[in-house]
C-alpha atoms as a PDB file:
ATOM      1  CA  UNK A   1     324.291 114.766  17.795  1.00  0.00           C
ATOM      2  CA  UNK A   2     323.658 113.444  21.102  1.00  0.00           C
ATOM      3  CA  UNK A   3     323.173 110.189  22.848  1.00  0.00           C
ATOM      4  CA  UNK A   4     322.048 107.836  20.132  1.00  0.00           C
ATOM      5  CA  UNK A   5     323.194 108.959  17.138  1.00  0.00           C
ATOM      6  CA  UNK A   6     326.813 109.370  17.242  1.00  0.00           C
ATOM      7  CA  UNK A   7     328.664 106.750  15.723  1.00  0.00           C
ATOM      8  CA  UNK A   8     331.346 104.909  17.696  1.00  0.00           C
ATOM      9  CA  UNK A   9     334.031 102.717  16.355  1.00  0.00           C
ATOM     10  CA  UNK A  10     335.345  99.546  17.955  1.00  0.00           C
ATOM     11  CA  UNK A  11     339.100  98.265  16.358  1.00  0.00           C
ATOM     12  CA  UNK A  12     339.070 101.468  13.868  1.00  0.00           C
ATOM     13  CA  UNK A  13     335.766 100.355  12.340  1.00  0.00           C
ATOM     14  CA  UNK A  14     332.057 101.932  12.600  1.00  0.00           C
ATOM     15  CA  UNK A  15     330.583  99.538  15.070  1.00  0.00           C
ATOM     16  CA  UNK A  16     326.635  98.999  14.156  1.00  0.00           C
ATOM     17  CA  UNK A  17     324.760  97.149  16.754  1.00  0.00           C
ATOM     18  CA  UNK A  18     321.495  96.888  18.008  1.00  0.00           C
ATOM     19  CA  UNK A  19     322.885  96.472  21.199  1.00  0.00           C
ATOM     20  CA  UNK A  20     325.387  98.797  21.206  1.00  0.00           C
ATOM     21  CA  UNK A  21     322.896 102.345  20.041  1.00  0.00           C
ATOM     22  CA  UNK A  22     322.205 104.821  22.329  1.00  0.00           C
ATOM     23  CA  UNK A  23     326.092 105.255  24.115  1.00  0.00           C
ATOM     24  CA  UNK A  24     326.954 108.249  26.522  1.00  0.00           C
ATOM     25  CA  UNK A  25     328.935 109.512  23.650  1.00  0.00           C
ATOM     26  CA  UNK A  26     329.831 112.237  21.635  1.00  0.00           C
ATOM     27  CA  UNK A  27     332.473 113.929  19.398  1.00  0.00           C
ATOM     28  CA  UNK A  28     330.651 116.787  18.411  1.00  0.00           C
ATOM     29  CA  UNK A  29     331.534 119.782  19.787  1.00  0.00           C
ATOM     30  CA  UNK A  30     328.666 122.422  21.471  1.00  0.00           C
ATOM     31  CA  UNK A  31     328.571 125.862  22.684  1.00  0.00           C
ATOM     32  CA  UNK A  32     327.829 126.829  26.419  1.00  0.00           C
ATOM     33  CA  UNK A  33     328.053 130.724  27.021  1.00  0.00           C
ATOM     34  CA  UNK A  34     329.800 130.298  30.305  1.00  0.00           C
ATOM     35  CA  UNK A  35     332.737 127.118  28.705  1.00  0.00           C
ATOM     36  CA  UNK A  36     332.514 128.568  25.371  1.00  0.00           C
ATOM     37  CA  UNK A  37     333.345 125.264  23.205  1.00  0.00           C
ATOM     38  CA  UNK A  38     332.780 121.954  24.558  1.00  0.00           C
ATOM     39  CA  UNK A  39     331.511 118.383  24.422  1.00  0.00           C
ATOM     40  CA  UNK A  40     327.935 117.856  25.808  1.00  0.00           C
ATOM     41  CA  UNK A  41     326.546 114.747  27.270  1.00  0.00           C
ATOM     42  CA  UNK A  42     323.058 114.517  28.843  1.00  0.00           C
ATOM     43  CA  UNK A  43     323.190 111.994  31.466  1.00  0.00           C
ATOM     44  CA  UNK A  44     319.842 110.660  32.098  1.00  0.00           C
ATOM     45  CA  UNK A  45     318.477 109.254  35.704  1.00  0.00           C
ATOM     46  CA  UNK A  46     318.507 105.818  34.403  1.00  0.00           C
ATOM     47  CA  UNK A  47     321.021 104.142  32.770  1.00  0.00           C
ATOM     48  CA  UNK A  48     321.435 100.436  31.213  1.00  0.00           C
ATOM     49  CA  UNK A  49     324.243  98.695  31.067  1.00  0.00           C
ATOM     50  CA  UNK A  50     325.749  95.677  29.613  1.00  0.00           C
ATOM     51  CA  UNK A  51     324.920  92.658  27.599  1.00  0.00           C
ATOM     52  CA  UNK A  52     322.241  90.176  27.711  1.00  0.00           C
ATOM     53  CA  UNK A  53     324.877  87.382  27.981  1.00  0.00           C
ATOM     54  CA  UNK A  54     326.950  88.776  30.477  1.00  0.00           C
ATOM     55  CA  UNK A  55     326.366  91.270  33.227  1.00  0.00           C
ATOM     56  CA  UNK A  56     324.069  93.805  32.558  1.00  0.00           C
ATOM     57  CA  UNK A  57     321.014  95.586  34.631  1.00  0.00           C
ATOM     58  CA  UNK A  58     320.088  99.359  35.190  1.00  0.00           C
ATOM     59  CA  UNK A  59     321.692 101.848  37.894  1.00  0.00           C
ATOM     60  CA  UNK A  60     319.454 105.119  38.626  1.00  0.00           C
ATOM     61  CA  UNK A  61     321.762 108.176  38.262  1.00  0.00           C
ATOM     62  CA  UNK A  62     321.890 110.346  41.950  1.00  0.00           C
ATOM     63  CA  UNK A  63     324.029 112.329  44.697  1.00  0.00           C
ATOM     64  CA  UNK A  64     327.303 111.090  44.512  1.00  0.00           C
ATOM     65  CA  UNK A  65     327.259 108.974  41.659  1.00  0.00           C
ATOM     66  CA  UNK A  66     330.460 108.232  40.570  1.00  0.00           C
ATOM     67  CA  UNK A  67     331.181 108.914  37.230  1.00  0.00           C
ATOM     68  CA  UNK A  68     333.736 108.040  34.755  1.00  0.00           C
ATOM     69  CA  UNK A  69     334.543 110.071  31.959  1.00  0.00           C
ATOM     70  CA  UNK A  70     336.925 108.329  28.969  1.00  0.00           C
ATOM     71  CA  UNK A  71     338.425 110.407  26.615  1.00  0.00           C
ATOM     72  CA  UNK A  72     339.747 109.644  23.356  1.00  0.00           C
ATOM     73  CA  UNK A  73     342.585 111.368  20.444  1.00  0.00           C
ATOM     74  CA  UNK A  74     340.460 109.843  17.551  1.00  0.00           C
ATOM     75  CA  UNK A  75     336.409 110.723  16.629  1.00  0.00           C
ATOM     76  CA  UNK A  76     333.922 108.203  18.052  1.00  0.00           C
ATOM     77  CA  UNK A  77     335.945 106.484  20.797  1.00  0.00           C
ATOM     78  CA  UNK A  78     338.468 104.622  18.564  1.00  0.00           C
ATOM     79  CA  UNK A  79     340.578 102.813  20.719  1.00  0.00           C
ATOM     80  CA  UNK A  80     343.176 102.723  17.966  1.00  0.00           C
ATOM     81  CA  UNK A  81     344.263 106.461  19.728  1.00  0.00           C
ATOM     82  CA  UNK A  82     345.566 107.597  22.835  1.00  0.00           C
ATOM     83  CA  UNK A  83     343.024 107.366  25.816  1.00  0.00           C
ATOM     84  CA  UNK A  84     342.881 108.293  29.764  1.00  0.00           C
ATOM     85  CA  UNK A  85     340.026 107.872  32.301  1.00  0.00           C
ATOM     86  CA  UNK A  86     339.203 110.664  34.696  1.00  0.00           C
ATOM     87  CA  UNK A  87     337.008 109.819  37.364  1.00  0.00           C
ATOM     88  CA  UNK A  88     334.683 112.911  38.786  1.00  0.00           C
ATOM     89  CA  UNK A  89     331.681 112.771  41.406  1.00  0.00           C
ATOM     90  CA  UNK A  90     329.014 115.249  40.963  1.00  0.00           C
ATOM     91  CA  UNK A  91     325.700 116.889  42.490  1.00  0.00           C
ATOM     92  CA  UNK A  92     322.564 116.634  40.115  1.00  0.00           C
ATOM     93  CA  UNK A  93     319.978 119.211  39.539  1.00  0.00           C
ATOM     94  CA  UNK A  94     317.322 118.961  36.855  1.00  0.00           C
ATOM     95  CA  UNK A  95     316.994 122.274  34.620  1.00  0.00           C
ATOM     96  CA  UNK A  96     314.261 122.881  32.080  1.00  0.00           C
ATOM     97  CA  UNK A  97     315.048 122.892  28.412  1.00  0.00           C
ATOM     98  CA  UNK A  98     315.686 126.598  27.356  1.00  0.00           C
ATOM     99  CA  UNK A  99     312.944 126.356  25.113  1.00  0.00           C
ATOM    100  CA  UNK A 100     310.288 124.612  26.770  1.00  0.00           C
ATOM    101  CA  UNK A 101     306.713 125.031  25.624  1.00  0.00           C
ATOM    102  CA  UNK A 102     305.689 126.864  29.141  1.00  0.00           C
ATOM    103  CA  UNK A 103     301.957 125.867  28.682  1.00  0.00           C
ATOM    104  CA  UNK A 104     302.545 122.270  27.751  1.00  0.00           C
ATOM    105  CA  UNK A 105     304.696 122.688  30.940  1.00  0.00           C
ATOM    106  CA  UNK A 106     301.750 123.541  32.956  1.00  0.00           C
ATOM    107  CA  UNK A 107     299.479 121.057  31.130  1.00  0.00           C
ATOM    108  CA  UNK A 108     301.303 118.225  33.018  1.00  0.00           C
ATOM    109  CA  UNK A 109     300.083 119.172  36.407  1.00  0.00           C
ATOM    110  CA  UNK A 110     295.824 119.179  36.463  1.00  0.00           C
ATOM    111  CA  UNK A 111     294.205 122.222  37.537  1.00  0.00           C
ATOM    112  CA  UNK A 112     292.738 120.738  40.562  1.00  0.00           C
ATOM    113  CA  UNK A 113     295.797 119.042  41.771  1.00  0.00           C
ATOM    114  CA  UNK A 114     297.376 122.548  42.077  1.00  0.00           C
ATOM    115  CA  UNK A 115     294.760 124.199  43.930  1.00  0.00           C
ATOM    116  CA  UNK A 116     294.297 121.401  46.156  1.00  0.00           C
ATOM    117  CA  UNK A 117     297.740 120.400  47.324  1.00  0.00           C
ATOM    118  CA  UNK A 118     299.981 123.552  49.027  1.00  0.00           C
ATOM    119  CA  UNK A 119     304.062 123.046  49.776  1.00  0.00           C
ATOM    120  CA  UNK A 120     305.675 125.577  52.027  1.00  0.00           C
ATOM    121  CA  UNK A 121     308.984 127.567  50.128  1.00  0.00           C
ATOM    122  CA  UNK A 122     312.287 125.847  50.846  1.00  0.00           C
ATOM    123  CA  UNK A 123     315.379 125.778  49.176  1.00  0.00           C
ATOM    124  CA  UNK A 124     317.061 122.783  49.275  1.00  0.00           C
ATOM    125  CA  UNK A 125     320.755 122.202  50.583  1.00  0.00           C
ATOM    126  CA  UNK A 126     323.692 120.009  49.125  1.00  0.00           C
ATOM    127  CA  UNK A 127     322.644 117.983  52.059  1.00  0.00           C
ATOM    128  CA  UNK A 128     319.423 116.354  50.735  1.00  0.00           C
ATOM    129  CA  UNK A 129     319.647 113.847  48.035  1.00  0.00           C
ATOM    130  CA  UNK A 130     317.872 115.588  45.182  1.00  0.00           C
ATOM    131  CA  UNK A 131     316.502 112.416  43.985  1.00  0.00           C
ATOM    132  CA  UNK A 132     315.015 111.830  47.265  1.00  0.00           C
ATOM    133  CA  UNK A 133     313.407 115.079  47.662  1.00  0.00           C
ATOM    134  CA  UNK A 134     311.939 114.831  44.437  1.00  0.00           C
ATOM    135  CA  UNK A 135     310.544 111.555  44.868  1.00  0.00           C
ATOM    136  CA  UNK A 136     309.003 111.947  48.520  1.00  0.00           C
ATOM    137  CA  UNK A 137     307.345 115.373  47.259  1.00  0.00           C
ATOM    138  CA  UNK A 138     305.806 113.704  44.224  1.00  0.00           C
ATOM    139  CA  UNK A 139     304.528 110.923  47.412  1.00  0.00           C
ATOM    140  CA  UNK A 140     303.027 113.462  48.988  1.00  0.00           C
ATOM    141  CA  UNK A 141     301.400 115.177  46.303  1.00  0.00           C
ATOM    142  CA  UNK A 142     300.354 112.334  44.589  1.00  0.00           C
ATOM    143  CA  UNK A 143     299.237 110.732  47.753  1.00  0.00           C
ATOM    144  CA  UNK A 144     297.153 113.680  49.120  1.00  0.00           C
ATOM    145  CA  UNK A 145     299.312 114.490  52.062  1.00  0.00           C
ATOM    146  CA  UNK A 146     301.830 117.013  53.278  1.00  0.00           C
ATOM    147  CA  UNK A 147     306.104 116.752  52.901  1.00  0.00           C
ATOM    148  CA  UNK A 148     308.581 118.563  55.944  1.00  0.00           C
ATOM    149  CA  UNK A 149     311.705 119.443  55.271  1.00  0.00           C
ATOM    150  CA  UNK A 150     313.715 118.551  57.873  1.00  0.00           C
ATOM    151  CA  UNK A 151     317.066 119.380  58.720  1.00  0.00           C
ATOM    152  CA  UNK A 152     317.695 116.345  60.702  1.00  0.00           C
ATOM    153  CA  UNK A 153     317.679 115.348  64.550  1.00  0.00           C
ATOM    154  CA  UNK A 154     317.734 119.386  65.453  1.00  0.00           C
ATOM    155  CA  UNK A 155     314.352 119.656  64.236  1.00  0.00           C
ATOM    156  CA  UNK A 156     313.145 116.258  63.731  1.00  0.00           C
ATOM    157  CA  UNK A 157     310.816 116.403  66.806  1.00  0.00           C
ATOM    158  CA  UNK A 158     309.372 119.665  65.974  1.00  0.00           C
ATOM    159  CA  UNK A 159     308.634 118.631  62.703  1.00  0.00           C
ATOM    160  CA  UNK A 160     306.355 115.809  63.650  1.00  0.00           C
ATOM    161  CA  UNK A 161     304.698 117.552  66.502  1.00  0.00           C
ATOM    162  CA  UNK A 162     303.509 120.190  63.596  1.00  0.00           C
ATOM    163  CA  UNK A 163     302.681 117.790  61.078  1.00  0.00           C
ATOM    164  CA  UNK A 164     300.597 115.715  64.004  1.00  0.00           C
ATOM    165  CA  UNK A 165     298.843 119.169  64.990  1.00  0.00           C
ATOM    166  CA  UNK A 166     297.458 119.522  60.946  1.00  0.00           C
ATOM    167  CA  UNK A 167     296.012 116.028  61.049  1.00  0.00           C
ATOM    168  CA  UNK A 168     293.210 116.880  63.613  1.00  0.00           C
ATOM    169  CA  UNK A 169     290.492 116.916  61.401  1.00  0.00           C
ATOM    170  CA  UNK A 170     288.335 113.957  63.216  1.00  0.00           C
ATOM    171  CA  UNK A 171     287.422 112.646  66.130  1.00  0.00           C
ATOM    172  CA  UNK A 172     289.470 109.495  65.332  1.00  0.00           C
ATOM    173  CA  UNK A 173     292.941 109.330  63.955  1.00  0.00           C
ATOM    174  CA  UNK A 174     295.073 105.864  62.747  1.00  0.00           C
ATOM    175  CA  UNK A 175     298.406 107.172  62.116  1.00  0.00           C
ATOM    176  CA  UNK A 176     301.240 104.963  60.879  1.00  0.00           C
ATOM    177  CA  UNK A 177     305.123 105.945  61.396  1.00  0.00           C
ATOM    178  CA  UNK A 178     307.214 104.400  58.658  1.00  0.00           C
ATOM    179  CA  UNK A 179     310.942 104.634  59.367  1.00  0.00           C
ATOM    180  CA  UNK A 180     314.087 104.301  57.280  1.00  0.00           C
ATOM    181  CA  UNK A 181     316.479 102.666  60.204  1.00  0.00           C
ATOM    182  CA  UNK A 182     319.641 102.356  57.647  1.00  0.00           C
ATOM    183  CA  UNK A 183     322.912 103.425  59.221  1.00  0.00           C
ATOM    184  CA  UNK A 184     322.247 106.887  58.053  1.00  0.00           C
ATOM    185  CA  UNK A 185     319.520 107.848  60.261  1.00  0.00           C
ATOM    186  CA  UNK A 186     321.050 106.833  63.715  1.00  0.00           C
ATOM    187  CA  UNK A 187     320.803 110.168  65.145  1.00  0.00           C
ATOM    188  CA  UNK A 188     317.099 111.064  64.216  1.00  0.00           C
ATOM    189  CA  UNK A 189     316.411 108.134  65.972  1.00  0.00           C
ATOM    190  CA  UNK A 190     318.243 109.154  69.121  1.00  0.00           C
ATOM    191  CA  UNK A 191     316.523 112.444  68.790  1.00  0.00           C
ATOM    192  CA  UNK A 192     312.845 110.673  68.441  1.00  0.00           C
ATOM    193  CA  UNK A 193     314.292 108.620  71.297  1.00  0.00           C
ATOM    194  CA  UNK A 194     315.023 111.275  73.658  1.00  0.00           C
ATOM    195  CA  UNK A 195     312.958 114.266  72.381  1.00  0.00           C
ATOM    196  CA  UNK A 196     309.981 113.802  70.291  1.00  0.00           C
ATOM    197  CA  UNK A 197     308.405 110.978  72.709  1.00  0.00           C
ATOM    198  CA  UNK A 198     308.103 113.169  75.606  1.00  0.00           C
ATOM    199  CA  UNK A 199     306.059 115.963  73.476  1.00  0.00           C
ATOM    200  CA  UNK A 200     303.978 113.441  71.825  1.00  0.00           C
ATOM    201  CA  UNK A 201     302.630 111.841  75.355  1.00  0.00           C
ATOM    202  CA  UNK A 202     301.179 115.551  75.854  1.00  0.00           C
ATOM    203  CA  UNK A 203     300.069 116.501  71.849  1.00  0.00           C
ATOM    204  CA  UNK A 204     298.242 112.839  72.177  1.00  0.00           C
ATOM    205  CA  UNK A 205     295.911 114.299  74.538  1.00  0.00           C
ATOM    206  CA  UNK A 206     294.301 116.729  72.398  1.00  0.00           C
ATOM    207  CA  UNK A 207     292.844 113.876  70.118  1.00  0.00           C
ATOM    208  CA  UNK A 208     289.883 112.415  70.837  1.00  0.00           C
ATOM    209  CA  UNK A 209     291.029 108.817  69.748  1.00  0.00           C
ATOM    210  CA  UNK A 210     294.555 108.358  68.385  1.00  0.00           C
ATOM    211  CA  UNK A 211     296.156 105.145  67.214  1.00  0.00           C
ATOM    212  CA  UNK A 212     300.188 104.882  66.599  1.00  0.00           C
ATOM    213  CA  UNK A 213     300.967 102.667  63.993  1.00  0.00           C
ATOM    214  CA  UNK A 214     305.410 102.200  63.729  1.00  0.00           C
ATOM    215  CA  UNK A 215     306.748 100.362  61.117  1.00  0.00           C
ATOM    216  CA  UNK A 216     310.917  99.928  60.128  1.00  0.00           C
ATOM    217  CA  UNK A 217     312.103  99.640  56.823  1.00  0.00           C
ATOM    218  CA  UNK A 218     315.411  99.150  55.361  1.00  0.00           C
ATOM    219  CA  UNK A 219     316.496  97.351  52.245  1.00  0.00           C
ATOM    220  CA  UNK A 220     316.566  93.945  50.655  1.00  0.00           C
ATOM    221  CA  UNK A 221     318.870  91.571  51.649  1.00  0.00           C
ATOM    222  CA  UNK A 222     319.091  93.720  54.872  1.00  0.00           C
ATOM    223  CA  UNK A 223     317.740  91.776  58.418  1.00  0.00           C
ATOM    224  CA  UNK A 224     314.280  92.614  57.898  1.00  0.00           C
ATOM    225  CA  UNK A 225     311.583  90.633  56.413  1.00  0.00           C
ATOM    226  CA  UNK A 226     307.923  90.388  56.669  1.00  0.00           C
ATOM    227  CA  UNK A 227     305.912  88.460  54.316  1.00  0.00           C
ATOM    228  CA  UNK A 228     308.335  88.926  51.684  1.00  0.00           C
ATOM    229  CA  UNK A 229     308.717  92.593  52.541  1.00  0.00           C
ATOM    230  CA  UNK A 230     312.068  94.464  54.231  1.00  0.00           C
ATOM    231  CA  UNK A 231     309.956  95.639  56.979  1.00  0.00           C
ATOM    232  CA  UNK A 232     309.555  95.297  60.699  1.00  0.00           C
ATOM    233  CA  UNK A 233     305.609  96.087  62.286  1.00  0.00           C
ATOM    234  CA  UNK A 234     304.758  96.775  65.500  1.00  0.00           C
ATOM    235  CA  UNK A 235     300.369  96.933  65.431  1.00  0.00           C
ATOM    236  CA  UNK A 236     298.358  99.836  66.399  1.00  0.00           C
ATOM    237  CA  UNK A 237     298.329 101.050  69.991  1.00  0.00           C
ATOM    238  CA  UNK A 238     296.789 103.791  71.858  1.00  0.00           C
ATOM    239  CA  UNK A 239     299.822 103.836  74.356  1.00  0.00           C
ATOM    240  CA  UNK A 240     302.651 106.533  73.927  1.00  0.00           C
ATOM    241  CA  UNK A 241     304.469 103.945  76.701  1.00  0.00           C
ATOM    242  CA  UNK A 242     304.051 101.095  74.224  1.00  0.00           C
ATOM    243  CA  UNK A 243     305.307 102.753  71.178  1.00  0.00           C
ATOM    244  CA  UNK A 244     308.033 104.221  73.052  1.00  0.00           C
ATOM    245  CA  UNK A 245     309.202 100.907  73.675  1.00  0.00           C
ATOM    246  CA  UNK A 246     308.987 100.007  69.681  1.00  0.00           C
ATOM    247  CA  UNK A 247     311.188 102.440  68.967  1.00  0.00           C
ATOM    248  CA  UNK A 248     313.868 101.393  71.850  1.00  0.00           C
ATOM    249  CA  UNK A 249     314.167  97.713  69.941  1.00  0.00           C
ATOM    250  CA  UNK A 250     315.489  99.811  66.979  1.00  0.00           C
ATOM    251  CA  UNK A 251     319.434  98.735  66.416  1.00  0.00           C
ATOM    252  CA  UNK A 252     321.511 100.368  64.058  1.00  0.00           C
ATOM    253  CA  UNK A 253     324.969  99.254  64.176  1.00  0.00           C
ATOM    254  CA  UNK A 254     325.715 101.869  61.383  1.00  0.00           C
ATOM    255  CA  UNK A 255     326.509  99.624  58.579  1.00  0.00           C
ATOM    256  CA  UNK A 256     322.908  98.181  57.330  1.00  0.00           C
ATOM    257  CA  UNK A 257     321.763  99.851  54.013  1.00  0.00           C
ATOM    258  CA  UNK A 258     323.202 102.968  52.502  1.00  0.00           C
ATOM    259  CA  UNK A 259     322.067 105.842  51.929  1.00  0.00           C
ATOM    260  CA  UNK A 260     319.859 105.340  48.185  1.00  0.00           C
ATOM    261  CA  UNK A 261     318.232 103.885  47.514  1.00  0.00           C
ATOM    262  CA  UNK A 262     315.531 102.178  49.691  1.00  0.00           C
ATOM    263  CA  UNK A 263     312.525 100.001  49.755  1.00  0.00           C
ATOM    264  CA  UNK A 264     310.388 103.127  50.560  1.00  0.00           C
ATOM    265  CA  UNK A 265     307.198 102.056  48.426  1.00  0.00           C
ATOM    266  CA  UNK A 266     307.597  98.472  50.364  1.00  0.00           C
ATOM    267  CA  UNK A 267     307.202 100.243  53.308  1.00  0.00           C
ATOM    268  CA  UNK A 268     304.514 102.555  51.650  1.00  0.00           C
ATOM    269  CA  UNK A 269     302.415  99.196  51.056  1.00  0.00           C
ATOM    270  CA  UNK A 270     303.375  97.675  54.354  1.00  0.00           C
ATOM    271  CA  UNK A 271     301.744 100.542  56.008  1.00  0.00           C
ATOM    272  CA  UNK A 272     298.297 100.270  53.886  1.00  0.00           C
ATOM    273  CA  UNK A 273     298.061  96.394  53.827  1.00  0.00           C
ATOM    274  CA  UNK A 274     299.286  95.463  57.138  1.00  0.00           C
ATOM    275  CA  UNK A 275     297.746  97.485  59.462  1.00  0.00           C
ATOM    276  CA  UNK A 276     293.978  96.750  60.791  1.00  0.00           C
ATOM    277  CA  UNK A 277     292.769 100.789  59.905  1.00  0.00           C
ATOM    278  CA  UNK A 278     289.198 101.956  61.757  1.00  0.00           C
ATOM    279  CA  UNK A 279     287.118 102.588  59.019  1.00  0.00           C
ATOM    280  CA  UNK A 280     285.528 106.145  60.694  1.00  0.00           C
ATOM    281  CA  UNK A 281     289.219 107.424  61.247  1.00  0.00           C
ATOM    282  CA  UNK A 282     291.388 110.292  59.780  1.00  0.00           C
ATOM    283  CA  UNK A 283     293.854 107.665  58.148  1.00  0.00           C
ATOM    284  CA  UNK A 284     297.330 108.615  58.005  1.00  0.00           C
ATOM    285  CA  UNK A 285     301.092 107.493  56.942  1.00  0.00           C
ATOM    286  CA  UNK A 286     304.445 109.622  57.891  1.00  0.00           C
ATOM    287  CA  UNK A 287     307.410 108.591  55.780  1.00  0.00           C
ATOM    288  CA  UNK A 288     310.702 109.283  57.312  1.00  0.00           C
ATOM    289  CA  UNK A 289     313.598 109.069  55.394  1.00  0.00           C
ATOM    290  CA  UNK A 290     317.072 110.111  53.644  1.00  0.00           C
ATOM    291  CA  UNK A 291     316.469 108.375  50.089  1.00  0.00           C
ATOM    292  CA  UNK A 292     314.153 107.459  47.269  1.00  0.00           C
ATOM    293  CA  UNK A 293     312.607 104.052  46.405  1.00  0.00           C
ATOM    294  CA  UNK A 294     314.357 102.035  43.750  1.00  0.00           C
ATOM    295  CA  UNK A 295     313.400 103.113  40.141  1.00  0.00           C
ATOM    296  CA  UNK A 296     312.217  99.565  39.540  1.00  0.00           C
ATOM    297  CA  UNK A 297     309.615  97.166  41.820  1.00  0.00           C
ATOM    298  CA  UNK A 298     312.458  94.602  43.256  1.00  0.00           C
ATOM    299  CA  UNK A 299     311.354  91.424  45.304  1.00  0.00           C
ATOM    300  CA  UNK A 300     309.061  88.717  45.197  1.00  0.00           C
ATOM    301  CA  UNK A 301     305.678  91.408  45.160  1.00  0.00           C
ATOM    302  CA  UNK A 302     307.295  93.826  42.530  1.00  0.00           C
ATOM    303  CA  UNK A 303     305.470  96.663  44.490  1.00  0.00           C
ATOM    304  CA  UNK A 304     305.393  99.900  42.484  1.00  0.00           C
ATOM    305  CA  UNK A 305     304.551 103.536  43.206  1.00  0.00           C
ATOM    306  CA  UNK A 306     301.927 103.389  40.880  1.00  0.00           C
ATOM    307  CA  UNK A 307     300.606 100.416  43.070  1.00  0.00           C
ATOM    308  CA  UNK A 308     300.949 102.328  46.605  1.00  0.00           C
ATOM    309  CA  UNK A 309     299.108 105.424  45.127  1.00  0.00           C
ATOM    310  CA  UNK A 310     295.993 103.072  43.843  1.00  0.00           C
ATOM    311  CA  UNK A 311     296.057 101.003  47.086  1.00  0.00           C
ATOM    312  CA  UNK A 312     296.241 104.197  49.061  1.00  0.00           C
ATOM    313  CA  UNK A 313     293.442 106.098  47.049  1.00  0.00           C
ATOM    314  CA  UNK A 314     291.183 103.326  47.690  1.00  0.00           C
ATOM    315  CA  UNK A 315     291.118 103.092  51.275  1.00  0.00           C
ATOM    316  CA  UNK A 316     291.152 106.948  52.201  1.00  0.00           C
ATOM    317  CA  UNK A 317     294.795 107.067  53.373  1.00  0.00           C
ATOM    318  CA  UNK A 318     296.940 110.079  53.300  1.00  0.00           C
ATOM    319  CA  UNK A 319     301.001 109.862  52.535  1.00  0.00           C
ATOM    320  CA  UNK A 320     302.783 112.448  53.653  1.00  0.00           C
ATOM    321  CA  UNK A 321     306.705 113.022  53.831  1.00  0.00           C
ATOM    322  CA  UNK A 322     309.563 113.765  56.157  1.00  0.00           C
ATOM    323  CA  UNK A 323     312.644 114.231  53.795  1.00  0.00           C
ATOM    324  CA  UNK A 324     316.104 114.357  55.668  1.00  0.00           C
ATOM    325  CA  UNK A 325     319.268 115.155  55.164  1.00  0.00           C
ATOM    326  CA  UNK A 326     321.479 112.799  53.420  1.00  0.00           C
ATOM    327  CA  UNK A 327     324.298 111.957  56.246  1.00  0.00           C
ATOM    328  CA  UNK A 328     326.590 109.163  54.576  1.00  0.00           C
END
């Protein structure tokens, strides 16, 4: 009996709501080899909350999350018993059921998609949001494209130089940078700053025609916005110089945004809409960021993933990813 149908009582009696089904709650008691006997609650990414005439709304489940735990003397949360809250923070990883079907497993991924797309090994750290590395690989799978796991400013401005160096597959090449400049990411930006600008003046000159594309993102309600969108644009330019100097407007006083989530598929369709892309070039977007887009379109557009993806598709642009560390 979990999550749904375990009864809970409010003031000693069974408490049947439609509203009220489906509680983080349980008073059966399960097995785990390694606790022996114990209560088991699967927490899932997304969880609702509330009332429709009060507060209410949906909070995605990540690194950090704090979560409170309420235990109770009596069966099904009866308040009419003794009670104490204990508060815990935790790290998420996402296991596979014991028991899973391995070939309906596989079915979920197409054939061709597999071949197609590669991923170098790496084993994430406690320092990457695991929501955040999940959702930038799944952009850069979905979105044709390669993701770089970085370990932050040390390696920041390798990591682009080798991602740049795979792109040369035309005599043309449009390349947007989209940036997460939230208080977190302060020192990558010193470290494109001081570093990764020099290298790129030389690594330009092996294209044959190269266009750098920078855009800023943070979050809603944050100090950016550009027709209706949390983003800043500076246009295409040929001129490492120029782009240089786009990146030395950047401010980060280290208290705008937080560190998850962020509106990284506004940026994603701020890159494809907003930017005038040749139509003979290799067309390409780097994401750089610490966390994952919200689990639900917010704003005035309502942009989705799904929407990014189709938009992308259509007009031959690759996504790839630059995952960071999680600083804050």
């Amino acid at each position: 009996s979990l999550n749904g149908d375990e009864i809970r009582y409010l003031d000693g009696e069974k408490l049947d709501s439609r509203d009220s089904r489906y509680s983080l709650i349980t008073s059966t008691v399960g097995y785990l080899p390694r606790l022996g006997e114990c209560f088991l609650i699967y927490i899932p990414r997304r969880m609702v909350y509330g009332y429709p005439w009060t507060r209410n709304g949906s909070v995605q489940i990540s690194e950090g999350t704090f979560i409170n735990i309420r235990t109770f003397e009596k069966k099904y949360g009866d308040y009419t018993g003794r009670w104490k809250d204990n508060p815990f923070m935790f790290n998420f990883t996402y296991t596979p059921k014991e028991n899973a079907d391995e070939t309906t497993l596989a079915e979920t991924i197409p054939e061709e998609d597999e071949e197609e797309w590669e991923e170098d090994e790496v084993i994430l750290s406690d320092e990457y949001s695991p929501v955040a590395a999940d959702s930038f690989r799944s952009i850069a799978k979905e979105g044709r494209g390669r993701i770089v796991y970085s370990k932050g400013p040390s390696t920041l401005p390798e990591d682009l130089k080798s991602l740049l160096s795979k792109m040369k597959v035309n005599a043309q090449l449009d390349v947007v940078f989209a940036i997460d400049t939230t208080g977190s990411m302060q020192d990558d930006l010193e470290s494109l700053r001081k570093r990764w600008i020099p290298s790129l003046a030389e690594q330009a000159k092996e294209f044959g025609s190269v266009r750098f594309g920078l855009l800023l993102y943070r979050d809603y309600f944050d100090n950016y916005n550009y027709n209706d969108l949390p983003v800043k644009i500076f246009p295409f330019t040929s001129s490492v110089e120029e782009l240089s100097a786009n990146l030395d407007t950047i401010v980060i006083r280290g208290n705008e945004g937080g560190d998850v989530p962020e509106a990284v598929n506004e940026a994603l369709y701020a890159s494809i809409t907003e930017f005038d892309w040749r139509s003979g070039a290799n067309k390409q977007i780097i994401l750089i960021g610490d966390a994952e887009p919200h689990a639900y379109p917010k704003g005035k557009k309502k942009i989705s993933g799904e929407t990014v993806q189709s938009l992308a598709k259509e007009k031959d642009i690759s996504l790839n990813c630059i995952i960071l560390p999680n600083t804050l």
